[in-house]
C-alpha atoms as a PDB file:
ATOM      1  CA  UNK A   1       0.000   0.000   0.000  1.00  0.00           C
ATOM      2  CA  UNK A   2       1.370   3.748  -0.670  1.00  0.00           C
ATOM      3  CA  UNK A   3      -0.077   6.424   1.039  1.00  0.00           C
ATOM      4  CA  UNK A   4       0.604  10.230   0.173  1.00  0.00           C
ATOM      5  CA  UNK A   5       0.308  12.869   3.113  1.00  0.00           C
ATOM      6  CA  UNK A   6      -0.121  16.306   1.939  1.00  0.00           C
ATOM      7  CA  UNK A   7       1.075  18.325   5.144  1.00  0.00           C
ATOM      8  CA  UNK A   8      -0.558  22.055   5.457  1.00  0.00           C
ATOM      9  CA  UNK A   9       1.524  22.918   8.947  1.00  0.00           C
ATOM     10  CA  UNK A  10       4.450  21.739  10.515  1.00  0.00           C
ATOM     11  CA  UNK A  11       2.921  20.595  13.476  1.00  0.00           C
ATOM     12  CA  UNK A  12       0.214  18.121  11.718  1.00  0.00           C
ATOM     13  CA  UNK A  13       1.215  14.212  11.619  1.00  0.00           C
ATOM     14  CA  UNK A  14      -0.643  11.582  11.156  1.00  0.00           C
ATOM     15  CA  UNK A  15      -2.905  10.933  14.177  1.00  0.00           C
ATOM     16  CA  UNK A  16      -4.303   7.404  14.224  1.00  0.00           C
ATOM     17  CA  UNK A  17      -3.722   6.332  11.551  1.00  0.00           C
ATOM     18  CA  UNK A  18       0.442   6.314  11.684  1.00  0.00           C
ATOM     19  CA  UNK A  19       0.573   2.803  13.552  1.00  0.00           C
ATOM     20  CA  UNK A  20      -2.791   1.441  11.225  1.00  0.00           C
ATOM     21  CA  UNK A  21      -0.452   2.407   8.014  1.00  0.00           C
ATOM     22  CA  UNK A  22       3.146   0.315  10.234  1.00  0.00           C
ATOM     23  CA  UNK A  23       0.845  -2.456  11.217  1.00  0.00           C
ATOM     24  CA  UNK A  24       0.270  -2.487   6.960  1.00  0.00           C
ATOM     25  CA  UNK A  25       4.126  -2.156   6.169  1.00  0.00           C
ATOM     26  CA  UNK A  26       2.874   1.103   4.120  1.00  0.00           C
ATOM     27  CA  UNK A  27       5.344   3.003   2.336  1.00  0.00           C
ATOM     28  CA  UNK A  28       4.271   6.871   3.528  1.00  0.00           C
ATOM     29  CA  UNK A  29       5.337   9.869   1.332  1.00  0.00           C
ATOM     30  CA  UNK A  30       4.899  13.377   2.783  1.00  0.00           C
ATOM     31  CA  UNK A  31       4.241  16.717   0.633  1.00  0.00           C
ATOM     32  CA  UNK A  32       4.696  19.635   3.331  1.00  0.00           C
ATOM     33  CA  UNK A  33       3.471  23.081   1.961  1.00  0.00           C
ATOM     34  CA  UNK A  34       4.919  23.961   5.452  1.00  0.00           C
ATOM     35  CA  UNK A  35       8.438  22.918   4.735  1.00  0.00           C
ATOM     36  CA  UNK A  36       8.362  24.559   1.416  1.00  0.00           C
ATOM     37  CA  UNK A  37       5.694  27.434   1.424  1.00  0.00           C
ATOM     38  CA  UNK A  38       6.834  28.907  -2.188  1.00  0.00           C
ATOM     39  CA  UNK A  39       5.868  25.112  -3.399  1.00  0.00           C
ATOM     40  CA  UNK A  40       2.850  25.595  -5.861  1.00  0.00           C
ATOM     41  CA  UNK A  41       1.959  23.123  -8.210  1.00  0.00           C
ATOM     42  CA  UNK A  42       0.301  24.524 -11.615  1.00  0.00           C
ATOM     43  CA  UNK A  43      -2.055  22.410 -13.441  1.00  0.00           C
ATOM     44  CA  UNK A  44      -3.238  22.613 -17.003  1.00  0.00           C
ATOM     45  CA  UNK A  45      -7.330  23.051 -17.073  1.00  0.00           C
END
């Protein structure tokens, strides 16, 4: 399973679901808009 976190503030994790997603052997990637706040991502409409 892959699961993709899209982080708003520094100080969000996971919650409850962290040890669900271990217990899985889930491979977590993180997006933090906090960790790089001139980050946008432009899409085509």
């Amino acid at each position: 399973m892959r699961v993709h976190v899209l982080q708003h503030v520094a100080f969000e994790g996971l919650g409850y679901i962290e040890s669900w997603l271990e217990n899985r052997h889930a491979t977590v990637t993180l997006l933090s808009h906090a960790l790089n706040p001139g980050y946008q991502q432009k899409y085509d409409a």
